[in-house]
N, C-alpha and C. Protein backbone atom coordinates (compact mmCIF):
# COMPACT_ATOMS: atom_id res chain seq x y z
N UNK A 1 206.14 116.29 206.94
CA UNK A 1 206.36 116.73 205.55
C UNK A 1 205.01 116.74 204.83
N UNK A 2 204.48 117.97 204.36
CA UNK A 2 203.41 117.92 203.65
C UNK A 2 203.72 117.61 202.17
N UNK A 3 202.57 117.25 201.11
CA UNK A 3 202.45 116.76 200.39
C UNK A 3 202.99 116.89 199.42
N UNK A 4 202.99 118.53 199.09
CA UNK A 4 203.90 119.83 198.45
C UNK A 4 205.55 119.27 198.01
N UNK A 5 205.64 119.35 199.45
CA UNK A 5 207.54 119.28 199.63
C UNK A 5 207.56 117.86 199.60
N UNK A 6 206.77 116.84 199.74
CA UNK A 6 206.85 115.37 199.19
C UNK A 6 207.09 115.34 197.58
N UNK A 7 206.70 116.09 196.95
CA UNK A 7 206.59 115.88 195.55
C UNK A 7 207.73 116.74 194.90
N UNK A 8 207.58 117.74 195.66
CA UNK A 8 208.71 118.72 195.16
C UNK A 8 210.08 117.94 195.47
N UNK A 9 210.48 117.46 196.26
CA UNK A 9 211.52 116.49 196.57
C UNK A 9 211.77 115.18 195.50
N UNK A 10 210.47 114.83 195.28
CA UNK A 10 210.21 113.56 194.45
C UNK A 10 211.12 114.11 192.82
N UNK A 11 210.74 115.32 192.37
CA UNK A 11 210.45 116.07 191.29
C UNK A 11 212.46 116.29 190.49
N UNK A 12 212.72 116.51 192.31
CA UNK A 12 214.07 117.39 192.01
C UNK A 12 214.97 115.85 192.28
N UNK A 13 214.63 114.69 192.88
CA UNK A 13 215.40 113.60 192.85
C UNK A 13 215.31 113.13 190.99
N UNK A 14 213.81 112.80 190.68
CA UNK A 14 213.99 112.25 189.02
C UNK A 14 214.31 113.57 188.24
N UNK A 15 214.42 114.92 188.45
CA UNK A 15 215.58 115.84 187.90
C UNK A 15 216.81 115.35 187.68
N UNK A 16 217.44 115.34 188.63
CA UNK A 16 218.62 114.84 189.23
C UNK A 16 219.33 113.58 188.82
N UNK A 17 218.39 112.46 188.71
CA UNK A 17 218.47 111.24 187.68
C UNK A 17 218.61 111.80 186.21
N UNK A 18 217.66 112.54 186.03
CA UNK A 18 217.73 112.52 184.17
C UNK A 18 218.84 113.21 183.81
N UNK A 19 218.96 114.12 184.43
CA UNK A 19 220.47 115.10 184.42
C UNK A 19 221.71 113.95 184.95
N UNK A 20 221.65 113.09 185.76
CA UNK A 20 222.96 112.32 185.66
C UNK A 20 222.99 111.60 184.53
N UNK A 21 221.64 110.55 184.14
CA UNK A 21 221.54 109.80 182.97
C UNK A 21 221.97 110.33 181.61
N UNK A 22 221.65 111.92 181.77
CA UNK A 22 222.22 112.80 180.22
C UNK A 22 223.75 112.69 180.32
N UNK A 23 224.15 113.44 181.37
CA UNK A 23 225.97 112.87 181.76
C UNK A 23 226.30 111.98 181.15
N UNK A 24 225.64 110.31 181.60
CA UNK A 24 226.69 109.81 181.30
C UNK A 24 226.37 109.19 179.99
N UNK A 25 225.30 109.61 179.43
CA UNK A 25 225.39 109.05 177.68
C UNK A 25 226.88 110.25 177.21
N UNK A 26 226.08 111.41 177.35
CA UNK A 26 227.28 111.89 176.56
C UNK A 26 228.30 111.89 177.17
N UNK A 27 228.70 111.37 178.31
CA UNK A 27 230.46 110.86 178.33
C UNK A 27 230.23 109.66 177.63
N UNK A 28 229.65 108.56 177.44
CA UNK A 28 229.41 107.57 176.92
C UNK A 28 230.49 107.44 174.78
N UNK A 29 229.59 108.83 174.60
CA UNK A 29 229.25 109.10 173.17
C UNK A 29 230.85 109.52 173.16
N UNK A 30 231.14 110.52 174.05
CA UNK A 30 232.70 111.32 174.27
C UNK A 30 234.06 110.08 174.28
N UNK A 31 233.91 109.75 175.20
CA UNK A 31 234.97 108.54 175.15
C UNK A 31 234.67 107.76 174.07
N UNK A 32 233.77 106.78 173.21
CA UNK A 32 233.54 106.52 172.00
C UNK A 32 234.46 107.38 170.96
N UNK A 33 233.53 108.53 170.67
CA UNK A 33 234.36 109.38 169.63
C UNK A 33 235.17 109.54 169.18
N UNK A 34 236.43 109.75 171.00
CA UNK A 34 237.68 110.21 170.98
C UNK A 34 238.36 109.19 171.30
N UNK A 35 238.10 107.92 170.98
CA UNK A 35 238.93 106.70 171.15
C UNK A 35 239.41 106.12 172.58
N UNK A 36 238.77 106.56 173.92
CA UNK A 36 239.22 106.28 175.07
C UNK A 36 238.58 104.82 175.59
N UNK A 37 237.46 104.08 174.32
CA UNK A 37 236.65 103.33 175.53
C UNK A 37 237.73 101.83 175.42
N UNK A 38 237.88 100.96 176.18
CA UNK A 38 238.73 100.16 176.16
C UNK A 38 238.30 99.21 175.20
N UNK A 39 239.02 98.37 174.71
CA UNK A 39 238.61 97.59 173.79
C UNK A 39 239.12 95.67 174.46
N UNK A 40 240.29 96.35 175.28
CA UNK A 40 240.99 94.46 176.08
C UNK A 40 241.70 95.50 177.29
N UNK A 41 242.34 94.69 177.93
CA UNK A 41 242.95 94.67 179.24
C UNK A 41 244.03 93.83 179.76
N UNK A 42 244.99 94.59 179.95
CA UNK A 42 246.37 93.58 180.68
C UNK A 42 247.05 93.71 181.45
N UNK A 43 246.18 92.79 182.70
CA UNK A 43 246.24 93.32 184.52
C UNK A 43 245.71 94.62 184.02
N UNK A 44 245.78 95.71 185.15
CA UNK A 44 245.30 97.00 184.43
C UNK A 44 245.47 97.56 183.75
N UNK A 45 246.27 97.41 182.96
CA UNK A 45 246.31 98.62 181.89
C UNK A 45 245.61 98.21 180.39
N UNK A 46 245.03 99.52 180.05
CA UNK A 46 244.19 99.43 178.91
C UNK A 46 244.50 99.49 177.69
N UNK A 47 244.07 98.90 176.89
CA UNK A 47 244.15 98.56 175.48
C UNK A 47 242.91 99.76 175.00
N UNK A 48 243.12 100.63 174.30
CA UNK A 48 241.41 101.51 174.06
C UNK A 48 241.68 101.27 172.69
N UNK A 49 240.30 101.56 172.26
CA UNK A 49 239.90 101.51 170.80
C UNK A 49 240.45 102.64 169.92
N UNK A 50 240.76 103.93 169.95
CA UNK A 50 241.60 104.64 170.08
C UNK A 50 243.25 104.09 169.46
N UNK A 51 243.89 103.20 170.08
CA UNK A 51 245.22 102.35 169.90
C UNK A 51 244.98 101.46 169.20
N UNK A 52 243.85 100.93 169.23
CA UNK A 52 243.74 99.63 168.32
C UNK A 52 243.31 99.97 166.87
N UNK A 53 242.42 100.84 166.95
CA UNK A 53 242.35 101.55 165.98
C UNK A 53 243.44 101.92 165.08
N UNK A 54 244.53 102.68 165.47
CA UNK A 54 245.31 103.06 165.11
C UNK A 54 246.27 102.21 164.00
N UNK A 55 247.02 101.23 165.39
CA UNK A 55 247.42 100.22 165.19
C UNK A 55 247.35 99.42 163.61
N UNK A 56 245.50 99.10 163.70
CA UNK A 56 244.90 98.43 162.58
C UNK A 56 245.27 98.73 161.55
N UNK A 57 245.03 100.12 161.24
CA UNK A 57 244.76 101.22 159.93
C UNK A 57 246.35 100.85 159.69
N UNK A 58 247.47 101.21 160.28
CA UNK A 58 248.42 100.96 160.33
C UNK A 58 248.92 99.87 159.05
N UNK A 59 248.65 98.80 159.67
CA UNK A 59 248.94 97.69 159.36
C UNK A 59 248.40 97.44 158.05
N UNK A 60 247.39 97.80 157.79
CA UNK A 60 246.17 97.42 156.97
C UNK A 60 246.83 98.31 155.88
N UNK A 61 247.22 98.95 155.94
CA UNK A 61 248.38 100.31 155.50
C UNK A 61 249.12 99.76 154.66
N UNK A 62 249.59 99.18 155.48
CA UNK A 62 251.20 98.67 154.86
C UNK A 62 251.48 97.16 154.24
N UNK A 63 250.44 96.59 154.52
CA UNK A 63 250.25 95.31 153.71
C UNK A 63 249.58 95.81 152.03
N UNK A 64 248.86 96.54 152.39
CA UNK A 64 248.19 97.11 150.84
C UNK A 64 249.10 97.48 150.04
N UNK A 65 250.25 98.46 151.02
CA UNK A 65 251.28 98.68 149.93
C UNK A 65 251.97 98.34 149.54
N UNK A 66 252.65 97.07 150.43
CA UNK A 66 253.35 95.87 150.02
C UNK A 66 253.08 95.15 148.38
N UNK A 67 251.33 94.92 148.17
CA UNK A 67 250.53 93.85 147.75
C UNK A 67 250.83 95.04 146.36
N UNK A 68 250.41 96.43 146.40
CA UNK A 68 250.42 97.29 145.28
C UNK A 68 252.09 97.28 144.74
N UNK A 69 252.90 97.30 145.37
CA UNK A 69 254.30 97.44 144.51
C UNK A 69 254.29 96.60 143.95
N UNK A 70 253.73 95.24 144.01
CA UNK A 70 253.98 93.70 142.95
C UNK A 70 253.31 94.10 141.63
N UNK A 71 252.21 94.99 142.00
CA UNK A 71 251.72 95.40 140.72
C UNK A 71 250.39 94.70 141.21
N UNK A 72 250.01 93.71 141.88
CA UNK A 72 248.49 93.13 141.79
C UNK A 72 247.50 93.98 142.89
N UNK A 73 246.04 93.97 142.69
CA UNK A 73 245.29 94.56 143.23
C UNK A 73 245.10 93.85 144.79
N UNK A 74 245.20 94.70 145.89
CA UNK A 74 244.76 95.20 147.26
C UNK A 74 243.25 94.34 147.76
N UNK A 75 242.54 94.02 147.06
CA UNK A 75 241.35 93.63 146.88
C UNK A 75 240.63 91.95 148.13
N UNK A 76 242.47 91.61 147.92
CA UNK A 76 242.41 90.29 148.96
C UNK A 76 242.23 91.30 150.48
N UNK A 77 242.70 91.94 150.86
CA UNK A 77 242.45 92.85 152.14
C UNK A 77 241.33 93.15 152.60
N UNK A 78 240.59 93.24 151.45
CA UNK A 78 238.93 93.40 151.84
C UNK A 78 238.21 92.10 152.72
N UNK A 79 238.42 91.11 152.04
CA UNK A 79 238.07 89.69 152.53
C UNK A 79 237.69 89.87 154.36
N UNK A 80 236.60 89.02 154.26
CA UNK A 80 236.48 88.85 156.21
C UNK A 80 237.28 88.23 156.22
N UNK A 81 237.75 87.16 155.86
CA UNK A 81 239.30 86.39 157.31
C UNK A 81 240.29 86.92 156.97
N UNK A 82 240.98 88.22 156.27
CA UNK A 82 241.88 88.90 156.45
C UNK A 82 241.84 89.99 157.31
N UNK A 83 241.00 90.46 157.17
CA UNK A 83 240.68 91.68 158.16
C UNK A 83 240.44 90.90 159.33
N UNK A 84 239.49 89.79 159.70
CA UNK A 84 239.34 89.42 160.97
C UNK A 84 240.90 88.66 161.29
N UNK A 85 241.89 88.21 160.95
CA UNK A 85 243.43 87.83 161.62
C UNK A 85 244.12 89.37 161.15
N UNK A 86 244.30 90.75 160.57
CA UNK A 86 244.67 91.47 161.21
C UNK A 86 244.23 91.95 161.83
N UNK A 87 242.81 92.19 162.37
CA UNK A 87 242.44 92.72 163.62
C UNK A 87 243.53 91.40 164.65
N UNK A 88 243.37 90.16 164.60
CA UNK A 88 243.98 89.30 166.07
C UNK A 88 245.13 89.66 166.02
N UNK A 89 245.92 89.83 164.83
CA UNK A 89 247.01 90.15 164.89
C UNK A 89 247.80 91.64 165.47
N UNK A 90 247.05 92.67 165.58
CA UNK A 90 247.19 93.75 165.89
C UNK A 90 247.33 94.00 167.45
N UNK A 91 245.80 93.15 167.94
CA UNK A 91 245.20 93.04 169.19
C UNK A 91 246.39 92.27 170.11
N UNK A 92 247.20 91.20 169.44
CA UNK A 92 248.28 90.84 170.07
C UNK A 92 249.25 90.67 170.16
N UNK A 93 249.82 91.84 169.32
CA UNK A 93 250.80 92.53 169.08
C UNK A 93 250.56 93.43 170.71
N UNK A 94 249.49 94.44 170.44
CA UNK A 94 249.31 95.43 171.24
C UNK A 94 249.62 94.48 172.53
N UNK A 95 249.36 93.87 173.15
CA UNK A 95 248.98 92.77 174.24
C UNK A 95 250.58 92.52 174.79
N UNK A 96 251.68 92.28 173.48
CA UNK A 96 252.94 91.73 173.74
C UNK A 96 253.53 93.41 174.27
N UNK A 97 252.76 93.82 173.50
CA UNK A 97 253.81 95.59 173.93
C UNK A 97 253.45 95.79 175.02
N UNK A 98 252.71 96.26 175.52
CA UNK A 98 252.25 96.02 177.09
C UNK A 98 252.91 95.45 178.04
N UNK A 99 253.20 94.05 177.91
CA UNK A 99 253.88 92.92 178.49
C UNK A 99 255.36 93.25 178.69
N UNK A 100 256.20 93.65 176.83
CA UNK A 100 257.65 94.34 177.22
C UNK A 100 257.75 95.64 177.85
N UNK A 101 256.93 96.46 177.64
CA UNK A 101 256.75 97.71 178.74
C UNK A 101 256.95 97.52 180.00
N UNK A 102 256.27 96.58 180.36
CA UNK A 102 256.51 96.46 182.21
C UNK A 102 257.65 95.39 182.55
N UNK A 103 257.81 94.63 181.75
CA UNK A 103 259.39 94.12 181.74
C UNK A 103 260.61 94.95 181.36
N UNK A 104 260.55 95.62 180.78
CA UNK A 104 261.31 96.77 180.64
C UNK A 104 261.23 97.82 182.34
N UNK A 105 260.30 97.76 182.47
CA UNK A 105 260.58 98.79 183.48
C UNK A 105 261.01 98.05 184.88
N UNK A 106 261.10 96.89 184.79
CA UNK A 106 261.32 96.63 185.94
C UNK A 106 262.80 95.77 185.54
N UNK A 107 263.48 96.04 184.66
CA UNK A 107 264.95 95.56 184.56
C UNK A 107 266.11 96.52 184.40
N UNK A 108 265.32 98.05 183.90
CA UNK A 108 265.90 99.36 183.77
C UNK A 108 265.52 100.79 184.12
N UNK A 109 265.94 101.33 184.91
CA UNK A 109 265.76 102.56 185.14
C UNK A 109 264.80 103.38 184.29
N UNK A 110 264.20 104.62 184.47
CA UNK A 110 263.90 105.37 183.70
C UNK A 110 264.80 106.09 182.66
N UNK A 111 266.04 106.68 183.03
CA UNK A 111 267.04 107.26 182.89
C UNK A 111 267.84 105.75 181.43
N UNK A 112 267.78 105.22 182.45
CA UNK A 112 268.44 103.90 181.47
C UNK A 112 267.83 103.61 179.98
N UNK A 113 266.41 103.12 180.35
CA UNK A 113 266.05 103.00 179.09
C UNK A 113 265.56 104.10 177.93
N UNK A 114 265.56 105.05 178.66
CA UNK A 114 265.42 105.81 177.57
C UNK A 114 267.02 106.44 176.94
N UNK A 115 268.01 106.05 177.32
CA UNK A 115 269.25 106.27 176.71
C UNK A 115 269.35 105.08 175.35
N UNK A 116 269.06 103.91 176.10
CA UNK A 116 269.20 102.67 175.33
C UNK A 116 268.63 103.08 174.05
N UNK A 117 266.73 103.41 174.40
CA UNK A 117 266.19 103.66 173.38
C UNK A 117 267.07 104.27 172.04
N UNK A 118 267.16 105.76 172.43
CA UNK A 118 267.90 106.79 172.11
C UNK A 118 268.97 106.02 171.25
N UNK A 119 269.68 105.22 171.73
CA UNK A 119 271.11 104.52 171.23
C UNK A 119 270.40 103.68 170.07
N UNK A 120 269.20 103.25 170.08
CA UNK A 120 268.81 102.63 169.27
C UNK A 120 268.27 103.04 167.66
N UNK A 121 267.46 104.07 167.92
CA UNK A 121 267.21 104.91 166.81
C UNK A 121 267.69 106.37 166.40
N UNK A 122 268.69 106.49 167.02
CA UNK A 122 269.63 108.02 166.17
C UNK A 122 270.00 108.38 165.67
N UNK A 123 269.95 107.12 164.72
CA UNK A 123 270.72 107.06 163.54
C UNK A 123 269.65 107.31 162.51
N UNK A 124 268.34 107.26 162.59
CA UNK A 124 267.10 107.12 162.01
C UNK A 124 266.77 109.01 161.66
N UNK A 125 267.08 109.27 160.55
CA UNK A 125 266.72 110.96 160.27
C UNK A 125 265.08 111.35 160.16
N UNK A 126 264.39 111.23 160.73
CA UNK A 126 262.74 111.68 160.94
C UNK A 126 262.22 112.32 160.37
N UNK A 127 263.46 113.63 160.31
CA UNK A 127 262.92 114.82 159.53
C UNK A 127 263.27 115.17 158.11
N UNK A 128 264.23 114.30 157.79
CA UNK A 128 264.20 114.36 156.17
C UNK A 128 262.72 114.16 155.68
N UNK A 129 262.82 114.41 154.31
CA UNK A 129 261.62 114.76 153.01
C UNK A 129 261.70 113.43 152.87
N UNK A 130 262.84 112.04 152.51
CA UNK A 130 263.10 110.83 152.14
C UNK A 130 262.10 109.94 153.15
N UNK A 131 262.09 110.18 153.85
CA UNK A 131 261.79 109.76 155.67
C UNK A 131 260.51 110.01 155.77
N UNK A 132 259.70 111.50 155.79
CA UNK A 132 258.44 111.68 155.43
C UNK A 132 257.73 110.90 154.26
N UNK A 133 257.99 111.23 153.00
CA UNK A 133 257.56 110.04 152.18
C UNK A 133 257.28 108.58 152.20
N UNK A 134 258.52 108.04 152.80
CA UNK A 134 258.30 106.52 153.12
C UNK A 134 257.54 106.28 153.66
N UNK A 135 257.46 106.74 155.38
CA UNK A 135 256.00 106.43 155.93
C UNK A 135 254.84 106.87 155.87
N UNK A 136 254.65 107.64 154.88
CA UNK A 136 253.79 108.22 154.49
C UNK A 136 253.38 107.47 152.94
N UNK A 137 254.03 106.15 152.47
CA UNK A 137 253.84 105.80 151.38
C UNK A 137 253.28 104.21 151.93
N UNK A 138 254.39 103.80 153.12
CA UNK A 138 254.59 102.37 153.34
C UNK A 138 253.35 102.24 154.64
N UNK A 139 253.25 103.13 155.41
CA UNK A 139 252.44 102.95 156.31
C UNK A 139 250.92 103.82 156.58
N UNK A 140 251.54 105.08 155.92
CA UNK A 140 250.06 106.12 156.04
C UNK A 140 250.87 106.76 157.17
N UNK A 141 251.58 106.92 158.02
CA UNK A 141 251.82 107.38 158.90
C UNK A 141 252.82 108.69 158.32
N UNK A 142 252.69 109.73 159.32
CA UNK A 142 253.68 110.71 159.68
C UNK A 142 254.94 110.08 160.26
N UNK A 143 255.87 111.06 160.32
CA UNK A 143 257.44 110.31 160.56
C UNK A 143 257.21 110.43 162.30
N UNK A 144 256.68 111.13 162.49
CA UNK A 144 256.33 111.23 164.19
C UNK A 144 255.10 110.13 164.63
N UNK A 145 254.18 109.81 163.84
CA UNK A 145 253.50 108.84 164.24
C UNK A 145 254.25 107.38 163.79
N UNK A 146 255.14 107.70 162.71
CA UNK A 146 255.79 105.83 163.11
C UNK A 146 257.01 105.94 163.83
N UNK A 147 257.46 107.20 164.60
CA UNK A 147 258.60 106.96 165.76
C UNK A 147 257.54 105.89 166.54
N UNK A 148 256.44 106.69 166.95
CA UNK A 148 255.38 105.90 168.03
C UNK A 148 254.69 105.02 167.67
N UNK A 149 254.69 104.36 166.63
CA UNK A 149 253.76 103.03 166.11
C UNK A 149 254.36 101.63 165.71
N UNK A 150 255.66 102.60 165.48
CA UNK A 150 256.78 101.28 164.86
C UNK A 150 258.43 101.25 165.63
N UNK A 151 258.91 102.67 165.16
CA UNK A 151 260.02 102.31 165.72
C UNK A 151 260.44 102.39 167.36
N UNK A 152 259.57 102.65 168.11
CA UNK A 152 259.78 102.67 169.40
C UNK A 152 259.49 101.65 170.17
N UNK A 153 258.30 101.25 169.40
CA UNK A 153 258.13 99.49 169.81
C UNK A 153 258.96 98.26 169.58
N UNK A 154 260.00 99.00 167.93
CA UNK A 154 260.91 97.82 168.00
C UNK A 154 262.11 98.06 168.43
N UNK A 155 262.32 98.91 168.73
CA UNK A 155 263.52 99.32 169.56
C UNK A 155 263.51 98.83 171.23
N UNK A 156 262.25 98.56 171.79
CA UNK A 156 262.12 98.60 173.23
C UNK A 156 262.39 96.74 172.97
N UNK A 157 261.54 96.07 171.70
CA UNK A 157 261.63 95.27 172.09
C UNK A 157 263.05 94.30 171.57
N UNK A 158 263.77 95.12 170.43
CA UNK A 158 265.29 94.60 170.50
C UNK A 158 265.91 94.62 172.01
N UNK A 159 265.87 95.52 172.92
CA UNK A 159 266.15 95.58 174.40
C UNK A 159 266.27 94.83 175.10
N UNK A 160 265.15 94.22 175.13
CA UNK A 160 264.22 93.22 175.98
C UNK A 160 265.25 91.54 175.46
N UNK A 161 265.28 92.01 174.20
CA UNK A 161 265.93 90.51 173.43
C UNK A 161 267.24 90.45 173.95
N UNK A 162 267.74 91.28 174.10
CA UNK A 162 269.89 91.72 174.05
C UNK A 162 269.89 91.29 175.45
N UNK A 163 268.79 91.49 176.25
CA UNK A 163 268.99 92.00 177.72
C UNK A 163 268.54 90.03 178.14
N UNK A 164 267.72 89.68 177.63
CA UNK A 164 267.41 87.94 177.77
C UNK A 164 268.40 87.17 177.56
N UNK A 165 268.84 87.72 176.17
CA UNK A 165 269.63 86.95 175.61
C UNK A 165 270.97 86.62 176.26
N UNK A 166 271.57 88.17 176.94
CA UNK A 166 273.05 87.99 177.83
C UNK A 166 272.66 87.24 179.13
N UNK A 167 271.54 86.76 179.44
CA UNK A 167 271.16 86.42 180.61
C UNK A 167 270.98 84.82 180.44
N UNK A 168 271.42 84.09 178.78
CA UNK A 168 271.33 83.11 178.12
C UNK A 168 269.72 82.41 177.99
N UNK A 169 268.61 83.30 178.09
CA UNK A 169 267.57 82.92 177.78
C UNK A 169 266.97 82.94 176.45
N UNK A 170 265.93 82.58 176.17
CA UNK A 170 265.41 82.89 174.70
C UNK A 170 264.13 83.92 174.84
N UNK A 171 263.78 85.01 173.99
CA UNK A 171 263.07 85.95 174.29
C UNK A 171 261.53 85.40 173.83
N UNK A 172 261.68 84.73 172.41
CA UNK A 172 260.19 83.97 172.42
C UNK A 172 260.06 83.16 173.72
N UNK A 173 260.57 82.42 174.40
CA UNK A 173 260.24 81.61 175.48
C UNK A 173 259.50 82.27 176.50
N UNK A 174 260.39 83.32 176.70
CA UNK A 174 259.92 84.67 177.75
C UNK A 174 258.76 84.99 177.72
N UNK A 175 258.51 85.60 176.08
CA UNK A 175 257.36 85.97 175.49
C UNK A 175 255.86 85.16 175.93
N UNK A 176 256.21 83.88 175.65
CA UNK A 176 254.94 82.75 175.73
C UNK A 176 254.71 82.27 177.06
N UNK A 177 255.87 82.64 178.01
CA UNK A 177 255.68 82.63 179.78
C UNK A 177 254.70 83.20 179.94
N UNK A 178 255.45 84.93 179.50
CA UNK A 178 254.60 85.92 180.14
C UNK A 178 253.04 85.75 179.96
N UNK A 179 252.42 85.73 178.15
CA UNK A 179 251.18 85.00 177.75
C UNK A 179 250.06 84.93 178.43
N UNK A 180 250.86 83.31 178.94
CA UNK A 180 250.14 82.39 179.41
C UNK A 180 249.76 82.98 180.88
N UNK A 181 251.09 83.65 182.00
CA UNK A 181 251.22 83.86 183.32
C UNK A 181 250.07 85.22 183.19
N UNK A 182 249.72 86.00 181.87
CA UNK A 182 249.24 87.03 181.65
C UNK A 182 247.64 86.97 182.13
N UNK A 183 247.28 88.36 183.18
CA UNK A 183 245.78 88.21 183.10
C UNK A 183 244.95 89.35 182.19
N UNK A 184 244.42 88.72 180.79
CA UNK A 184 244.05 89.24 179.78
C UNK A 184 242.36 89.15 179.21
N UNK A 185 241.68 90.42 179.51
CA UNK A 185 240.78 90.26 178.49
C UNK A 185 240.33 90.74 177.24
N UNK A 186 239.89 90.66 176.57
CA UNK A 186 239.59 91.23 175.24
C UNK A 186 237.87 90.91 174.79
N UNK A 187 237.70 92.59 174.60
CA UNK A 187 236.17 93.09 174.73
C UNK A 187 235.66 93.02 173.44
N UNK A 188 236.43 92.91 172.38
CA UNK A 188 235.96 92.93 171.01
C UNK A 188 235.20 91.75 170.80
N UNK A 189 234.14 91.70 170.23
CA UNK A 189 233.37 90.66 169.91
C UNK A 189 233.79 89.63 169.16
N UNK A 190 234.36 89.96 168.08
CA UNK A 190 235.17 89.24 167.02
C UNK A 190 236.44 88.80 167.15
N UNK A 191 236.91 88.84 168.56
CA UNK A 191 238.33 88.32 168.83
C UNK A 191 238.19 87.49 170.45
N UNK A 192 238.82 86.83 171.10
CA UNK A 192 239.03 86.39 172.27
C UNK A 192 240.34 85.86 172.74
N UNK A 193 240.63 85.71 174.21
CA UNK A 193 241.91 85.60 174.41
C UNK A 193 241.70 84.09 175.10
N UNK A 194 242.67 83.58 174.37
CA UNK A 194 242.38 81.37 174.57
C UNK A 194 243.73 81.37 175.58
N UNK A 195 243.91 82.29 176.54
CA UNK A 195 245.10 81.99 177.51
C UNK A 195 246.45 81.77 177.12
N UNK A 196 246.56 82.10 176.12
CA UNK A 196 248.14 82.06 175.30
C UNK A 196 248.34 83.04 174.04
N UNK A 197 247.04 83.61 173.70
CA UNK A 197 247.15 84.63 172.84
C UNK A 197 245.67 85.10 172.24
N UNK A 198 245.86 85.89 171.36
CA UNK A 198 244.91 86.21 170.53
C UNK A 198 244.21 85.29 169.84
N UNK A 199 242.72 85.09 169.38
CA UNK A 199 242.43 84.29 168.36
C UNK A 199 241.03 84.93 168.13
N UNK A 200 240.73 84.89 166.36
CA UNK A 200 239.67 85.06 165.74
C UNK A 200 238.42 84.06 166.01
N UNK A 201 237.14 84.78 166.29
CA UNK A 201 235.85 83.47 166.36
C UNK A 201 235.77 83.56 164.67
């Protein structure tokens, strides 16, 4: 190999680097953006910033509007140790949903639980104007984003309760099994998981 095609080789390998290195910032920047990068973990499945995000705003939502119908100012929400326990609080919330998800799926069919579901909220009109407003007053949400933020989560996890309960167990008990038996991490700086749940540094 002459010297030429030594370098020319050399040239098109650190090409080749800088062009992968550009890749993966901007997937880097991409998943960031669009909410995919994970934020915790339970066994595999991901918690992304994206959901937690969501989640937060959510919440953060609906306590404000709680605090505004009394008539007094929103202003306590701002505070760091409110925002830092609803971030823990969100984070393990998200953590417990996860947990009834795969307990759910492994006590009912596909077919099954989504009837149950169904049986659970049909009574719930979505598409009324009454219906739009509310969650759109109480949470910030669309009536389609609190089927998926609120009522599908508490519907799966009334399930989970009916289904313990005929089995004469207690569902918090269940809950604080799973927890503990849970392998959980959490990437957020400002939160950590103490082997039984969520907690703020």
């Amino acid at each position: 190999m002459n010297i030429y095609t030594a370098m020319k080789g050399k040239k098109i390998i650190k090409l080749i680097a800088i062009i992968g290195g550009g890749l993966v910032f901007i997937g880097g920047i991409v998943i960031g953006v669009t909410g995919y990068w994970p934020v915790a973990r339970v066994g595999l499945a991901p918690i992304t910033y994206g959901m937690f995000r969501e989640n937060f705003t959510m919440a953060d939502h609906f306590y404000r509007s709680n605090i505004k119908i009394t008539g007094e100012s929103d202003v306590i929400m701002d505070t760091k140790e409110v925002q830092r326990d609803l971030q823990r609080a969100t984070m393990d919330a998200l953590i417990e949903g996860i947990l009834i998800d795969e307990e759910l799926e492994k006590r009912y069919s596909e077919t099954d639980l989504e009837q149950l579901i169904k049986n659970k909220t049909e009574g719930i009109d979505l598409q009324s104007k009454e219906m739009g407003k509310a969650t759109g007053l109480m949470y910030g949400l669309t009536p389609g984003q609190f089927k998926e933020l609120v009522l599908l989560p508490k519907a799966k996890q009334e399930i989970l309760e009916g289904n313990i309960t005929l089995q004469n167990g207690v569902f918090n008990d269940w809950l604080t099994e799973q927890k503990t038996a849970a392998n959980v991490s959490v990437f957020v700086p400002a939160l950590y998981w103490d082997g039984k749940g969520v907690q703020a540094r």
